[in-house]
Protein backbone atom coordinates (compact mmCIF):
# COMPACT_ATOMS: atom_id res chain seq x y z
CA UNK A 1 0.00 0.00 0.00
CA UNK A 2 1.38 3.61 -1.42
CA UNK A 3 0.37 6.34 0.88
CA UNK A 4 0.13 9.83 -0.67
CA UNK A 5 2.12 12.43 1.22
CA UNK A 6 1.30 16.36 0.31
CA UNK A 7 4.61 18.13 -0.08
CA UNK A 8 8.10 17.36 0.37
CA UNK A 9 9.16 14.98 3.66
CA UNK A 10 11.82 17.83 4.32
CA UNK A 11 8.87 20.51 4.34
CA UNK A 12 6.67 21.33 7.40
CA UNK A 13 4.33 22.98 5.49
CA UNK A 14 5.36 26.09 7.24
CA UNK A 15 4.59 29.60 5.87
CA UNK A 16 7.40 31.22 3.88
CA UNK A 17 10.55 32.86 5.70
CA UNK A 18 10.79 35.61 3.71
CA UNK A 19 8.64 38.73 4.95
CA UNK A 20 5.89 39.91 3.05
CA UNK A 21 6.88 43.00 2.11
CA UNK A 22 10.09 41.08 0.78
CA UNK A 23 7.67 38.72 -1.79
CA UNK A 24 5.42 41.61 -2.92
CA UNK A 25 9.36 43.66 -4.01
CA UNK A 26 10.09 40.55 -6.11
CA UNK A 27 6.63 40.68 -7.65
CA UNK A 28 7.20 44.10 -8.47
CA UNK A 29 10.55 43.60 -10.04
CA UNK A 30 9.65 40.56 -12.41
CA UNK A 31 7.03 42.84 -13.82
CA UNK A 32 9.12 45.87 -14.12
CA UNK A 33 11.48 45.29 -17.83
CA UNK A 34 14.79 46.67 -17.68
CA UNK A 35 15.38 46.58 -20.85
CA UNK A 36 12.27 47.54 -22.24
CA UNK A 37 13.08 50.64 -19.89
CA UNK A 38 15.69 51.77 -21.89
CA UNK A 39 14.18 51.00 -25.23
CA UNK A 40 12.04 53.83 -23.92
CA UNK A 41 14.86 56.23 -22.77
CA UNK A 42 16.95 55.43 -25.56
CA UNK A 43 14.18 57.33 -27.91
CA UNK A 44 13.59 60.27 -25.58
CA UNK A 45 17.60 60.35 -25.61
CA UNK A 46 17.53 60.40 -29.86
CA UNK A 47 14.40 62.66 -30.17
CA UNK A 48 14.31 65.44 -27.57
CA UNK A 49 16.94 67.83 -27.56
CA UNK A 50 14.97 71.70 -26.56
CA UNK A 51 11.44 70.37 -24.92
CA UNK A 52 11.13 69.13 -21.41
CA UNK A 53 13.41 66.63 -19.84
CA UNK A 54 11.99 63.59 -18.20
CA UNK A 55 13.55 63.06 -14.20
CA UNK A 56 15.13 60.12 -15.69
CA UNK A 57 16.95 61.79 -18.69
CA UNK A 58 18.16 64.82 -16.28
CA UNK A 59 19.76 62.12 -13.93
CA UNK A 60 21.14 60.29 -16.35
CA UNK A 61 23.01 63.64 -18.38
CA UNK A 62 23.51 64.72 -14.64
CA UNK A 63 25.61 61.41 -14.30
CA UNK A 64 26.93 61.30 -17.54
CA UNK A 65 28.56 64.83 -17.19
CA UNK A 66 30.31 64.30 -14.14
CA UNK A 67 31.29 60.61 -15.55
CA UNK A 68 34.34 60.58 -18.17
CA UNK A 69 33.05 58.10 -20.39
CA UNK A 70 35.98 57.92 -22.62
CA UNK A 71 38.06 55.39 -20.04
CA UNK A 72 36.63 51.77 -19.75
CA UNK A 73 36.58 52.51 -15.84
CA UNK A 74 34.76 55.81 -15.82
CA UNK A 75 32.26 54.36 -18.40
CA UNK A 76 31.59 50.91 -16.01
CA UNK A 77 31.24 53.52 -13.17
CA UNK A 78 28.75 55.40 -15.21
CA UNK A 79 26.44 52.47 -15.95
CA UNK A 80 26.90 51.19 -12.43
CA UNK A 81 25.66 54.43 -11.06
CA UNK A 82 22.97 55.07 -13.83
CA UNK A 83 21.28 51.26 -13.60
CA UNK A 84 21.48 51.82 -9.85
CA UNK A 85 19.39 54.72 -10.08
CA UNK A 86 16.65 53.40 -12.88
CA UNK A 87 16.22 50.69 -11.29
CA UNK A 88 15.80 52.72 -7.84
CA UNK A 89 13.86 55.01 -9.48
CA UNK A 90 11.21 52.13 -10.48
CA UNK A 91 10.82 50.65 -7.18
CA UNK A 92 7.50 51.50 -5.20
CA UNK A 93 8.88 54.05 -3.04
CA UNK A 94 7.19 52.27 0.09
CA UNK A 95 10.37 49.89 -1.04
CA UNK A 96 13.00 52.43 -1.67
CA UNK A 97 14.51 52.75 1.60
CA UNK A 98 14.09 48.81 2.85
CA UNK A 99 17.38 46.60 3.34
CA UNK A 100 15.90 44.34 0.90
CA UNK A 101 15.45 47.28 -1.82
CA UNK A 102 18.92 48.34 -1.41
CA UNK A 103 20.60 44.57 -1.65
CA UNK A 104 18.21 43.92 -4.57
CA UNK A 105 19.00 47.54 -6.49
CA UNK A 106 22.93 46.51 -5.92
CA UNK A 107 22.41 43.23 -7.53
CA UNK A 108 20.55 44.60 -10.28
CA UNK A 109 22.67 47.28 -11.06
CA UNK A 110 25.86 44.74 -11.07
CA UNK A 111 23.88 42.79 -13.58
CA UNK A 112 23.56 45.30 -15.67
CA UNK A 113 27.02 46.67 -15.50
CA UNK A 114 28.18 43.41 -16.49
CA UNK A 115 26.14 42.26 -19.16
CA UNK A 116 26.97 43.40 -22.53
CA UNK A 117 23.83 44.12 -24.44
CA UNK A 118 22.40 46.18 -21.07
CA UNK A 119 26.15 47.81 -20.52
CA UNK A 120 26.17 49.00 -24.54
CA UNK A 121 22.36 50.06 -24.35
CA UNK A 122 22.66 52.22 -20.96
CA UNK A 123 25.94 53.69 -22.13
CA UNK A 124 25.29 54.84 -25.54
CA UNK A 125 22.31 56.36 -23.99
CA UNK A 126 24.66 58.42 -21.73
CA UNK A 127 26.85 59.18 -24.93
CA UNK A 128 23.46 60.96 -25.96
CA UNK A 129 22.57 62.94 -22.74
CA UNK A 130 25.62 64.47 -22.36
CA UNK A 131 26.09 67.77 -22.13
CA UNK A 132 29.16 68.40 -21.40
C-alpha cells in the first residue's frame, strides 16, 4: 500500500521565511522590464533635444557629465551608477529605503554593468545625454 504524502518529507508545510513585504518587491521587479526601460529612454535620448526633460533623462546627463566616459573605468562607473538609479527610481517608493530594496537595487545594477547588451544600451544612452 502507497500512501500519498502532500509536499516534500523535508517541508513542514510552514509559511514562507521571507517577509511579506520582501515577496510583494520581487513581484514588483519581475514585472518591471529593464530593458524595455531603456528601449524607452533610448528614444527620448535620440528625439528630444529643446522640450522638457523627463527626471530620468536629467539624472542620467547629470551622471553622464560628471562621468568621463571615454576610459573603460569611468564608463563601467557610469552604468553602475545610472542602472542603480533606474532601477531605484522604479521601485514602489514604500520599497526604496528597505534593506531588501537596497541589496536587490545593488544586484541589479551589477547585472547590468556586467552584461553586454544592457552595458552598450545604458551607455550609448549616456553618450546621448551628455552635455558636457
Amino acid at each position: 500500500m502507497k500512501v500519498n504524502r502532500p509536499g516534500s518529507p523535508l517541508s513542514s508545510g510552514a509559511e514562507s521565511v521571507e517577509p511579506a513585504e520582501a515577496q510583494e518587491l520581487q513581484t514588483a521587479l519581475k514585472t518591471e522590464r529593464f530593458n524595455a526601460a531603456l528601449a524607452q529612454l533610448e528614444a527620448q535620448a535620440a528625439g528630444s533635444t529643446g522640450g522638457p526633460q523627463s527626471p530620468v533623462r536629467a539624472a542620467l546627463a547629470q551622471i553622464a557629465d560628471a562621468s568621463n566616459l571615454s576610459s573603460g573605468e569611468g564608463a563601467a562607473a557610469a552604468v553602475r551608477e545610472s542602472a542603480r538609479f533606474m532601477v531605484r527610481a522604479r521601485l514602489n517608493e514604500k520599497f526604496r529605503d528597505s534593506e531588501q530594496a537596497t541589496a536587490l537595487v545593488e544586484r541589479l545594477s551589477e547585472f547590468v554593468a556586467s552584461d553586454p547588451l544592457l552595458h552598450s544600451k545604458l551607455l550609448g544612452i549616456l553618450h546621448k545625454v551628455k552635455t558636457v
